[in-house]
C-alpha atoms as a PDB file:
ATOM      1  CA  UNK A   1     -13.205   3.977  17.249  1.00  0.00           C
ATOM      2  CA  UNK A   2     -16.698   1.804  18.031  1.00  0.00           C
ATOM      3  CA  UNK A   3     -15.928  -1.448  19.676  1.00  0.00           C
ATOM      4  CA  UNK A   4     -18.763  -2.469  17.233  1.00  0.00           C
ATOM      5  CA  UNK A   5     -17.022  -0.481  13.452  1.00  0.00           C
ATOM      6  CA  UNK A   6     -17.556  -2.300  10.478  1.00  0.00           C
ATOM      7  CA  UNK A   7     -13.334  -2.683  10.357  1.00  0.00           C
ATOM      8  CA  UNK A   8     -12.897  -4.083  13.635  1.00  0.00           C
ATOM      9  CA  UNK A   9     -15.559  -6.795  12.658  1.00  0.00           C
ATOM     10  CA  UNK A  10     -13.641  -7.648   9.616  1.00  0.00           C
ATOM     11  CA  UNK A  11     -10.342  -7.493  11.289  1.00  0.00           C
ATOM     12  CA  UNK A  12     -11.441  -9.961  14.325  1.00  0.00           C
ATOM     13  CA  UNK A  13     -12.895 -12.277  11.546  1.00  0.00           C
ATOM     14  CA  UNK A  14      -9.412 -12.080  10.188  1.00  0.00           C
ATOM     15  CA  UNK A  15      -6.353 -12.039  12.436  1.00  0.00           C
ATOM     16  CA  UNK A  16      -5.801 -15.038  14.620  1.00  0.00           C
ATOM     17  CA  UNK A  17      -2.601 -14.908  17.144  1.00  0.00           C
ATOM     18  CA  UNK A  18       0.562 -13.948  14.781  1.00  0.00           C
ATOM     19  CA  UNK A  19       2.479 -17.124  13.834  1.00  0.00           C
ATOM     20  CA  UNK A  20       3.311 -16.162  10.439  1.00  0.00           C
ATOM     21  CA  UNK A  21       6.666 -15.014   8.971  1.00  0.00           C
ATOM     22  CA  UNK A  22       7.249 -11.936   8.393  1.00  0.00           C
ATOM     23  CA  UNK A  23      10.065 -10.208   6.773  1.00  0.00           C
ATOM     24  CA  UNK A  24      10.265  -5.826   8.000  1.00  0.00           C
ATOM     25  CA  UNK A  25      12.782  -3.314   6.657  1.00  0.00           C
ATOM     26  CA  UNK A  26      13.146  -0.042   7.876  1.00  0.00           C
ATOM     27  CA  UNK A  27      14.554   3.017   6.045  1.00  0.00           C
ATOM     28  CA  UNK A  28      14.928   6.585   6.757  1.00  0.00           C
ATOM     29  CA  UNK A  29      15.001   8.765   3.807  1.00  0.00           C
ATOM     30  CA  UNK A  30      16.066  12.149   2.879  1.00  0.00           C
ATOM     31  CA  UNK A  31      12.923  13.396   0.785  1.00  0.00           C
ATOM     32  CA  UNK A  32      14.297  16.724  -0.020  1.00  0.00           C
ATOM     33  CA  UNK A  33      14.599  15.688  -3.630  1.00  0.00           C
ATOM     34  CA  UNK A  34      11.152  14.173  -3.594  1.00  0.00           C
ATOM     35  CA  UNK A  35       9.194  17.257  -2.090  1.00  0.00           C
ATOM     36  CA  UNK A  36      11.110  19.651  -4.452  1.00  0.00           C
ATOM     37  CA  UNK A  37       9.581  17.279  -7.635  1.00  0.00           C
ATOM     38  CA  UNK A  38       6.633  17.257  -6.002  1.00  0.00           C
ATOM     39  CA  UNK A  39       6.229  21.304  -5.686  1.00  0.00           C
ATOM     40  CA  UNK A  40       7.484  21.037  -9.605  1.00  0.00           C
ATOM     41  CA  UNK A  41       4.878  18.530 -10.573  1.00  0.00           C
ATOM     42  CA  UNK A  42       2.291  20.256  -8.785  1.00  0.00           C
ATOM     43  CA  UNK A  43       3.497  23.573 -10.103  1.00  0.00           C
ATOM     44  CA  UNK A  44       3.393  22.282 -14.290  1.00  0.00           C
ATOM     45  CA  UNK A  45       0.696  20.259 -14.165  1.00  0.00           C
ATOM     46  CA  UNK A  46      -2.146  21.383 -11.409  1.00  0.00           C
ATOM     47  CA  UNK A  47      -2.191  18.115 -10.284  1.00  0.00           C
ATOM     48  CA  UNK A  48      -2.143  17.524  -6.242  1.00  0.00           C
ATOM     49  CA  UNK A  49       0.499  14.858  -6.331  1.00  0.00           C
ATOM     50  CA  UNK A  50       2.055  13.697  -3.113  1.00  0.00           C
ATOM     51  CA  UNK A  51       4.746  11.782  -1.835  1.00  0.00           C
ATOM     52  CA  UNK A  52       2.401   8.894  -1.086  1.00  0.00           C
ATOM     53  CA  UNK A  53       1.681   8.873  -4.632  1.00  0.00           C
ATOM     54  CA  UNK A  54       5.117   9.287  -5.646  1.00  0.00           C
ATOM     55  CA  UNK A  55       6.423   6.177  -3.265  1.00  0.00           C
ATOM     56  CA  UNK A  56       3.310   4.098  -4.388  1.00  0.00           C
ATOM     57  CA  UNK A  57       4.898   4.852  -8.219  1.00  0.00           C
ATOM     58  CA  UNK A  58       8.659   3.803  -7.180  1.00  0.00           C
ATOM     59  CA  UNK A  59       7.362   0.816  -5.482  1.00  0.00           C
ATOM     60  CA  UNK A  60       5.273  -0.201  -8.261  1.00  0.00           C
ATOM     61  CA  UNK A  61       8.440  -0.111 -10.289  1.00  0.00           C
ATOM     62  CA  UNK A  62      10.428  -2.124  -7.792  1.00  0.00           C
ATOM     63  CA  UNK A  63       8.237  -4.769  -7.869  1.00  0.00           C
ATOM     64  CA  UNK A  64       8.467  -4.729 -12.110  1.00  0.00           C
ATOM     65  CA  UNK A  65      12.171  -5.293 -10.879  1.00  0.00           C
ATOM     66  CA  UNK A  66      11.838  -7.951  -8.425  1.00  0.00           C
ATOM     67  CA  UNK A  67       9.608 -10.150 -10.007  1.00  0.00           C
ATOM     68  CA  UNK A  68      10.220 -12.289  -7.108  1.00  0.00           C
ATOM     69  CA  UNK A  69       8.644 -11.022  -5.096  1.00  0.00           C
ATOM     70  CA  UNK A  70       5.502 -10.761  -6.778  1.00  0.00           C
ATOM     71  CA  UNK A  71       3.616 -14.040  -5.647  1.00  0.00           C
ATOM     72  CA  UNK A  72       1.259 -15.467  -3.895  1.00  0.00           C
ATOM     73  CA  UNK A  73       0.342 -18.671  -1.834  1.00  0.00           C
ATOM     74  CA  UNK A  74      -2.339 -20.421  -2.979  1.00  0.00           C
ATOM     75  CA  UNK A  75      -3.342 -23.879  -1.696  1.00  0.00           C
ATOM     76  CA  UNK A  76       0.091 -24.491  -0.237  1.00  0.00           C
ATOM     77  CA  UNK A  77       1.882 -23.109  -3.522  1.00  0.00           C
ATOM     78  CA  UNK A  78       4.304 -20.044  -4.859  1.00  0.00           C
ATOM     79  CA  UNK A  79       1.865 -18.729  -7.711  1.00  0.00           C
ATOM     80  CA  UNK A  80       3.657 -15.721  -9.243  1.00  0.00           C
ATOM     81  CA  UNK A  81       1.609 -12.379  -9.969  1.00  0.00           C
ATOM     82  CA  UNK A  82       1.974 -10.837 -13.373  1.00  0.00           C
ATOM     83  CA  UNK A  83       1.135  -7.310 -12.686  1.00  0.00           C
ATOM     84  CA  UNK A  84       2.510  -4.555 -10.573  1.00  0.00           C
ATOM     85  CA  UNK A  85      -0.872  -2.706  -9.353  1.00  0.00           C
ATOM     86  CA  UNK A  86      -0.724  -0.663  -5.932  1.00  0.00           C
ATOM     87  CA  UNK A  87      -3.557   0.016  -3.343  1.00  0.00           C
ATOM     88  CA  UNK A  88      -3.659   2.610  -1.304  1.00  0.00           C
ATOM     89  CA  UNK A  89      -4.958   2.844   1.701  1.00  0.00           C
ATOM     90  CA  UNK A  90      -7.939   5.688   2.002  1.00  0.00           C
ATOM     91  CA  UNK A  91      -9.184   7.018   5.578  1.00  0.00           C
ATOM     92  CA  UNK A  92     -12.869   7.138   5.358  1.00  0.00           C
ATOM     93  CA  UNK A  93     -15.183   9.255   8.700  1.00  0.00           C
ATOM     94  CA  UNK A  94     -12.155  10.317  10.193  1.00  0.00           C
ATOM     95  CA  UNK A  95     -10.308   6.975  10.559  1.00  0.00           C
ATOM     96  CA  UNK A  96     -13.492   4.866  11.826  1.00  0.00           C
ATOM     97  CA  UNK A  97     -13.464   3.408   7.945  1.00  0.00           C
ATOM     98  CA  UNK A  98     -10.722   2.969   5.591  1.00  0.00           C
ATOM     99  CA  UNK A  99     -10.831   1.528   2.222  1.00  0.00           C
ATOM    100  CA  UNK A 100      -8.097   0.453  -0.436  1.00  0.00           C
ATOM    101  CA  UNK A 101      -8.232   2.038  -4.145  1.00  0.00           C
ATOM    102  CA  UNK A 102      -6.275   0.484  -6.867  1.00  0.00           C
ATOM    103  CA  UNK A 103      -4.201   1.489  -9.223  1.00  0.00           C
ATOM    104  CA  UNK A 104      -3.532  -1.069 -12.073  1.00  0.00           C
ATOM    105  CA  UNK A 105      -0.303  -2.022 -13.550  1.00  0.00           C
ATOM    106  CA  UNK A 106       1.283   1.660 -11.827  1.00  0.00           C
ATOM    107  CA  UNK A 107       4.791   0.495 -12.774  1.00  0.00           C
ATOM    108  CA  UNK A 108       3.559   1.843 -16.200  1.00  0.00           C
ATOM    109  CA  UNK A 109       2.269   4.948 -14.771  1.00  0.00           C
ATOM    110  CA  UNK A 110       3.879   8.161 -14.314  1.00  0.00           C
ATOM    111  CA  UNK A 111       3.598  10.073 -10.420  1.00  0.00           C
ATOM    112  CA  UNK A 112       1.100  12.212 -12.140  1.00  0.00           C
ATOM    113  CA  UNK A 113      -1.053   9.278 -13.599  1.00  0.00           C
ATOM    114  CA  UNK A 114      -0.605   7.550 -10.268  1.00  0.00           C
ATOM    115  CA  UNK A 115      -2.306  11.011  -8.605  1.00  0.00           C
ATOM    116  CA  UNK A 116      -4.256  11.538 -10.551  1.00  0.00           C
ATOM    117  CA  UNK A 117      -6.390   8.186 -10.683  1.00  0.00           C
ATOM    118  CA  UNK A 118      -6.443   7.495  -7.315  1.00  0.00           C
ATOM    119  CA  UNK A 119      -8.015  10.961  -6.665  1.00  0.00           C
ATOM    120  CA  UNK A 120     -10.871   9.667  -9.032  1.00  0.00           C
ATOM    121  CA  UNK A 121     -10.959   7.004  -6.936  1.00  0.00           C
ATOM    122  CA  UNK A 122     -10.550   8.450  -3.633  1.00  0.00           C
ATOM    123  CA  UNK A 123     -13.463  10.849  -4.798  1.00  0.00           C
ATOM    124  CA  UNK A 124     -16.041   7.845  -5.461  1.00  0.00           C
ATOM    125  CA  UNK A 125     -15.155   6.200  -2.753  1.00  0.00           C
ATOM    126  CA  UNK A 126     -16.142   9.294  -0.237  1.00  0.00           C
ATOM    127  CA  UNK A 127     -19.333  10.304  -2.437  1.00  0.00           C
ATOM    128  CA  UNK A 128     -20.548   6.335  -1.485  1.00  0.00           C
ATOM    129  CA  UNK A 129     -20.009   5.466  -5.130  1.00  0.00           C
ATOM    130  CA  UNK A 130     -17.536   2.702  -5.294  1.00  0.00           C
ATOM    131  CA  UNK A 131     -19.814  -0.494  -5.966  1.00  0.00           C
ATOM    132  CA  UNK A 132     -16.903  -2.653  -4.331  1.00  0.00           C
ATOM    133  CA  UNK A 133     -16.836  -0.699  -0.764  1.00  0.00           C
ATOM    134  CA  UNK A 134     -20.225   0.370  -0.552  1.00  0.00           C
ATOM    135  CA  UNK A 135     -21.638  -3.549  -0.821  1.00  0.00           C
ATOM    136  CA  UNK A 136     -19.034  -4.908   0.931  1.00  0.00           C
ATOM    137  CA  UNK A 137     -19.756  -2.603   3.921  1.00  0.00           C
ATOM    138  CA  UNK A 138     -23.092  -3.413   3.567  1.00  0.00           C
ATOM    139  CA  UNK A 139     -22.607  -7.605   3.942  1.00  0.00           C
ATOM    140  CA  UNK A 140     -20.466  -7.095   6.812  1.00  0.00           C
ATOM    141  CA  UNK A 141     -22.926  -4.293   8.720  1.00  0.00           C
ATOM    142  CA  UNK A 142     -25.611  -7.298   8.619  1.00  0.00           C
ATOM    143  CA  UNK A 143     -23.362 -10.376   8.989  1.00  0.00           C
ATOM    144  CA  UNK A 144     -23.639 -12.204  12.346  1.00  0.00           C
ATOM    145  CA  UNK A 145     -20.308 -12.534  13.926  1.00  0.00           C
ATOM    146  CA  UNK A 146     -20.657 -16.260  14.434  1.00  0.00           C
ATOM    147  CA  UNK A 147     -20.367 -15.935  10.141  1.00  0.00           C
ATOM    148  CA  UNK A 148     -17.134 -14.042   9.757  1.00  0.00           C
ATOM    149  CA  UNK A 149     -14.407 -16.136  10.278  1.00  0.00           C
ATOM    150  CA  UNK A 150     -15.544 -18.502   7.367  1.00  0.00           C
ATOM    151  CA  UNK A 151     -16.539 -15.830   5.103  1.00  0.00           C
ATOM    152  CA  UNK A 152     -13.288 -14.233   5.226  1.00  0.00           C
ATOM    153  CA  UNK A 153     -11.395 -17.554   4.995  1.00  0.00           C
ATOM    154  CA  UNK A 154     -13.741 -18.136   1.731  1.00  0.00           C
ATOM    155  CA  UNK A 155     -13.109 -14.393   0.483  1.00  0.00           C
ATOM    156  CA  UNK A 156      -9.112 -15.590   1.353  1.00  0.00           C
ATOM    157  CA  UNK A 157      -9.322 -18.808  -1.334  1.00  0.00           C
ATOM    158  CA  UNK A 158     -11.472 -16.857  -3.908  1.00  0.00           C
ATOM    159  CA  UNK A 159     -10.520 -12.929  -3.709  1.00  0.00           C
ATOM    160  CA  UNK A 160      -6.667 -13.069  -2.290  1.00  0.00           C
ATOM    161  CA  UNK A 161      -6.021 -16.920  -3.969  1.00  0.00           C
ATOM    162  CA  UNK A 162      -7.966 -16.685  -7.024  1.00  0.00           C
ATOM    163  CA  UNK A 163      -7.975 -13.396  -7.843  1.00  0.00           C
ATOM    164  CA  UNK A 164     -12.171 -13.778  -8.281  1.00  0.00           C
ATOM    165  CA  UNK A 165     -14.356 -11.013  -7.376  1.00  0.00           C
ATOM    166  CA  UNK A 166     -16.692 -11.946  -4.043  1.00  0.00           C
ATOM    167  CA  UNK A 167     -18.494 -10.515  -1.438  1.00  0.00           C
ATOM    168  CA  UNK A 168     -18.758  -7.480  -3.309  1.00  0.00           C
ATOM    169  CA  UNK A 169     -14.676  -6.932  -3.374  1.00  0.00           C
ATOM    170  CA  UNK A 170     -12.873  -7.489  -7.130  1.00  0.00           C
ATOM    171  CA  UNK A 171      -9.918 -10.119  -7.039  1.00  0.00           C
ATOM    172  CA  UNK A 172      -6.757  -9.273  -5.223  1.00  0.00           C
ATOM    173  CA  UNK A 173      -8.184  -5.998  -3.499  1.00  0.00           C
ATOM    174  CA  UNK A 174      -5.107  -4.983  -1.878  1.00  0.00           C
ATOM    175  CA  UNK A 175      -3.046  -5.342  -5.057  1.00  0.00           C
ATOM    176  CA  UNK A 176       0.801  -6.455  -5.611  1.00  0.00           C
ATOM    177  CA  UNK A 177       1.732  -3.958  -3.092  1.00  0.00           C
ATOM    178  CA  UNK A 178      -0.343  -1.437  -0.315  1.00  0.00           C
ATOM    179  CA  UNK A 179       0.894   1.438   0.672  1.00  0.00           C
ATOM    180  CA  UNK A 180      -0.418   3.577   3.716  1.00  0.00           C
ATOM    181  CA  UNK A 181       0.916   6.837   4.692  1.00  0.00           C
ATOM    182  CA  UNK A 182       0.557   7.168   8.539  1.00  0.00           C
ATOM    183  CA  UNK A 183       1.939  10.659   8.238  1.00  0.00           C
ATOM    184  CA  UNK A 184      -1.233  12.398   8.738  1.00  0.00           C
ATOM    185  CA  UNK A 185      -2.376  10.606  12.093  1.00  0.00           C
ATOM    186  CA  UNK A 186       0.879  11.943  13.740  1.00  0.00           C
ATOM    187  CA  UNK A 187       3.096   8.876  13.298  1.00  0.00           C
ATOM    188  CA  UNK A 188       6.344   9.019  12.492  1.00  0.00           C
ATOM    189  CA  UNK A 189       6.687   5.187  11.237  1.00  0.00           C
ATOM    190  CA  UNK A 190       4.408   2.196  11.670  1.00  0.00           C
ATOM    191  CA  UNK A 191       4.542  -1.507  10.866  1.00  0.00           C
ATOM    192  CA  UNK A 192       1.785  -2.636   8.887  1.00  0.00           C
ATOM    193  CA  UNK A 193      -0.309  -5.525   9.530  1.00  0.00           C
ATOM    194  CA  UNK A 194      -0.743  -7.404   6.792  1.00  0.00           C
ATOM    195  CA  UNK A 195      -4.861  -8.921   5.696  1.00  0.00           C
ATOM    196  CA  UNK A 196      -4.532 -12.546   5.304  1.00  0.00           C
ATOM    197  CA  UNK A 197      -7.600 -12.693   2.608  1.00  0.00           C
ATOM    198  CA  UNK A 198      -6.023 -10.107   0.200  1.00  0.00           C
ATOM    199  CA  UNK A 199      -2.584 -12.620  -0.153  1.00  0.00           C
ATOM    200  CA  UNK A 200      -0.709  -9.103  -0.837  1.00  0.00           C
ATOM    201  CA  UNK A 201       3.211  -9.939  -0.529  1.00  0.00           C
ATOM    202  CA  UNK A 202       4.320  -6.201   0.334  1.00  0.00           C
ATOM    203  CA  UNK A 203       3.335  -3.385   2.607  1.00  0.00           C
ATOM    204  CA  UNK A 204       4.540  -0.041   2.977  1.00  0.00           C
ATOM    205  CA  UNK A 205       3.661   2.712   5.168  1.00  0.00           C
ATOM    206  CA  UNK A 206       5.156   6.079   4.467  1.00  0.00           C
ATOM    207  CA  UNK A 207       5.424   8.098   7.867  1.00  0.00           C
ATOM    208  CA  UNK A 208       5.441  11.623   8.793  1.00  0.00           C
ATOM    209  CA  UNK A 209       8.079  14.416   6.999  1.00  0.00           C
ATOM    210  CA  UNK A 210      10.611  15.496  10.287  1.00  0.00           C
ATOM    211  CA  UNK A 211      13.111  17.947  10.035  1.00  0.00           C
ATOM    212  CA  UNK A 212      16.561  15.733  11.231  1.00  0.00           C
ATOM    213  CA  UNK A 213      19.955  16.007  11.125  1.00  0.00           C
ATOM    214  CA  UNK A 214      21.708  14.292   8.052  1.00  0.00           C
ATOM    215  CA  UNK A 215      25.464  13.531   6.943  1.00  0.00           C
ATOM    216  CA  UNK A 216      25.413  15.218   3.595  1.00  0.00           C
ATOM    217  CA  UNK A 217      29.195  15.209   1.901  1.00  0.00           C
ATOM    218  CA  UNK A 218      30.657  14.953   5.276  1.00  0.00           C
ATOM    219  CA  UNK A 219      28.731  17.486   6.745  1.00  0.00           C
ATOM    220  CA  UNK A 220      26.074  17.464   9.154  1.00  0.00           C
ATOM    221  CA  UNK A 221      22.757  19.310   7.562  1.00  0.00           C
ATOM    222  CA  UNK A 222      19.256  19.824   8.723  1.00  0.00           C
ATOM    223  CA  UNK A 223      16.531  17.974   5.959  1.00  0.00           C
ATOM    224  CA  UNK A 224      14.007  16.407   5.822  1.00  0.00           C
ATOM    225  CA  UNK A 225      13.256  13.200   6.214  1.00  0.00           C
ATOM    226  CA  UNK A 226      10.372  10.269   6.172  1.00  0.00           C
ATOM    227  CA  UNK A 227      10.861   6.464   7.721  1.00  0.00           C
ATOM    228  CA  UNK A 228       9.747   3.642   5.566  1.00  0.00           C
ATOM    229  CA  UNK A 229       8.243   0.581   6.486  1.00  0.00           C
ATOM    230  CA  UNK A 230       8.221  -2.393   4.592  1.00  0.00           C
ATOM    231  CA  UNK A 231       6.257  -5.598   5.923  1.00  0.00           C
ATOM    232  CA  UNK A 232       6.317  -8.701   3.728  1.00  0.00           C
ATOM    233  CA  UNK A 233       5.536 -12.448   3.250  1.00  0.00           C
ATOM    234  CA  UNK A 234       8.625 -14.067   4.227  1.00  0.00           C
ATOM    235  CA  UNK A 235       7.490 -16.743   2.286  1.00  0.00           C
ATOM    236  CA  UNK A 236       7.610 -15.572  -0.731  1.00  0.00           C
ATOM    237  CA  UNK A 237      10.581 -12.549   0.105  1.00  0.00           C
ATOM    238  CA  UNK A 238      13.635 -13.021   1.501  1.00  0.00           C
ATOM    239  CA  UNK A 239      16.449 -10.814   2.569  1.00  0.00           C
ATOM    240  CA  UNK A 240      17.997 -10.529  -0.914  1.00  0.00           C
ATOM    241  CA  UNK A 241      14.952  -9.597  -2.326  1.00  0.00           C
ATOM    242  CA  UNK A 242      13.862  -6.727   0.172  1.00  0.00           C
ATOM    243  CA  UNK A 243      17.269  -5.820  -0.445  1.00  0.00           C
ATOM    244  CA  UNK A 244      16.692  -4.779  -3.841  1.00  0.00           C
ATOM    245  CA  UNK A 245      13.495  -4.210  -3.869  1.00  0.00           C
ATOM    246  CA  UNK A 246      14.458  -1.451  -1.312  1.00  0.00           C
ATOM    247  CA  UNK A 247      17.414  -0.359  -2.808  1.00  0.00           C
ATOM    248  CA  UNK A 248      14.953   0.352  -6.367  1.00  0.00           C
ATOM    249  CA  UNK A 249      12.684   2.512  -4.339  1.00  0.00           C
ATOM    250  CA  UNK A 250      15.416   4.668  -2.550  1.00  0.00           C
ATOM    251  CA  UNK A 251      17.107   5.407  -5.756  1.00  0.00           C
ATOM    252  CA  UNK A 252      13.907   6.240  -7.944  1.00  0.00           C
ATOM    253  CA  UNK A 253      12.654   8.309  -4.695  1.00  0.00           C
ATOM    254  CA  UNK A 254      16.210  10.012  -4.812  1.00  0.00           C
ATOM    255  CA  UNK A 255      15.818  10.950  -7.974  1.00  0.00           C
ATOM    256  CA  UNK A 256      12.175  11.087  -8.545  1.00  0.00           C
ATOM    257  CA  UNK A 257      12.666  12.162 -12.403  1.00  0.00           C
ATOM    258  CA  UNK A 258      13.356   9.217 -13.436  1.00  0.00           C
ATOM    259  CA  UNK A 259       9.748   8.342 -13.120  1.00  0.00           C
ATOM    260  CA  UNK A 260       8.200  10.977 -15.392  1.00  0.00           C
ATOM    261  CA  UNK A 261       8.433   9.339 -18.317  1.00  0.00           C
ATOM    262  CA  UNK A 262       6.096   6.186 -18.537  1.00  0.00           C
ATOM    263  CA  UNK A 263       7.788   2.793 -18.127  1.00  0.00           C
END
């Protein structure tokens, strides 16, 4: 990656030493039941659905369960967040650019609805048609570095806090929860780093699919499996509620059915 990419500038502008809390959870999961819904889905309704989709759709619905956790610190204060939309993270030029694409209120979504709208998005965003990334890429290519720092601490207060669109990014970018699937670079798990500005209270990166040994009914049997990483403010979560927020994902992602019927 260029010392000089347009995300390196925003994430120097950003990150200062950590000294924030941070609550992780890490979870290996047997996605045998996942990839066979997935095949089915695929199969019934030609739609290219994937488990990234179908984890961004259970975590959607785990936040709709843990209303908790859905908040955000403005100004020194808990402000709660009323809807459960997910971003997902896109990889743009072969990883040198990455952008997030929402999808609003996906707790009421099905895996297919999830799919298929952020493959609209993911589409637009590649053709240089999303208004949001293409003129927010555009401030930041001509910004002076000396600049960044208090933009983003500005875009912070009015996009993350407020929920305002600025700088050509709409309020809250990152959503109630971001999910990134680090599969496809050839990771097996990652912890995210979280972006200050966006104020999102949970991450989740989806790693690659490995064949491993797992205890299945007292035996040991060969299946597949994918780590999950959850990173979160531990501000506004605490141990009880990764605990069920994690527990909601594992059993929806278990038994992925569940969420073909809209909430």
């Amino acid at each position: 990656m260029s010392i000089r990419s347009t995300r390196r500038k925003i994430a120097v502008a950003t990150w200062r030493p950590p000294a924030e809390g941070r609550i992780q959870a890490r979870t290996e999961l047997d996605v045998s039941a996942a990839l066979a819904h997935l095949e089915h889905l695929r199969e019934t309704t030609g739609v290219r659905v994937t488990l990234t989709h179908l984890v961004g759709a259970a975590l959607a619905r785990g936040l709709r369960e843990v209303p908790e956790a859905r908040a955000r610190v403005v100004l020194g204060r808990l402000h709660p967040i009323e809807d459960c939309t997910i971003a997902f993270a896109v990889d743009i030029e072969e990883g040198v650019d990455l952008a997030p694409v929402r999808v609003e209120h996906a707790d009421r979504l099905t895996p297919v609805e999830v799919a298929t709208r952020v493959h609209e998005a993911v589409g637009a965003v590649r053709a240089r048609r999303d208004r949001h990334h293409r003129r927010t890429n555009g401030l930041v290519r001509i910004a002076p570095w000396f600049v960044m720092r208090p933009v983003m601490a500005t875009a912070s207060l009015l996009v993350g806090g407020l929920g305002l669109p600025a700088f050509g990014q709409p309020g809250r970018p990152l959503g109630t929860g971001f999910v990134s699937n680090v599969g496809p670079l050839g990771l097996d798990e990652a912890y995210l780093a979280p972006a200050p500005f966006a104020r999102t209270p949970v991450y989740l990166s989806v790693g690659a699919v490995r064949e491993r040994p797992v205890a299945v009914d007292g035996q040991v049997e060969v299946r597949p499996v994918a780590v999950l990483v959850a990173t979160a403010d531990h501000r506004i979560v605490d141990g009880a509620h990764a605990g069920r927020l994690q527990s909601t994902v594992v059993d929806l992602l278990t038994h992925p059915e569940r969420m073909d019927t809209p909430a």
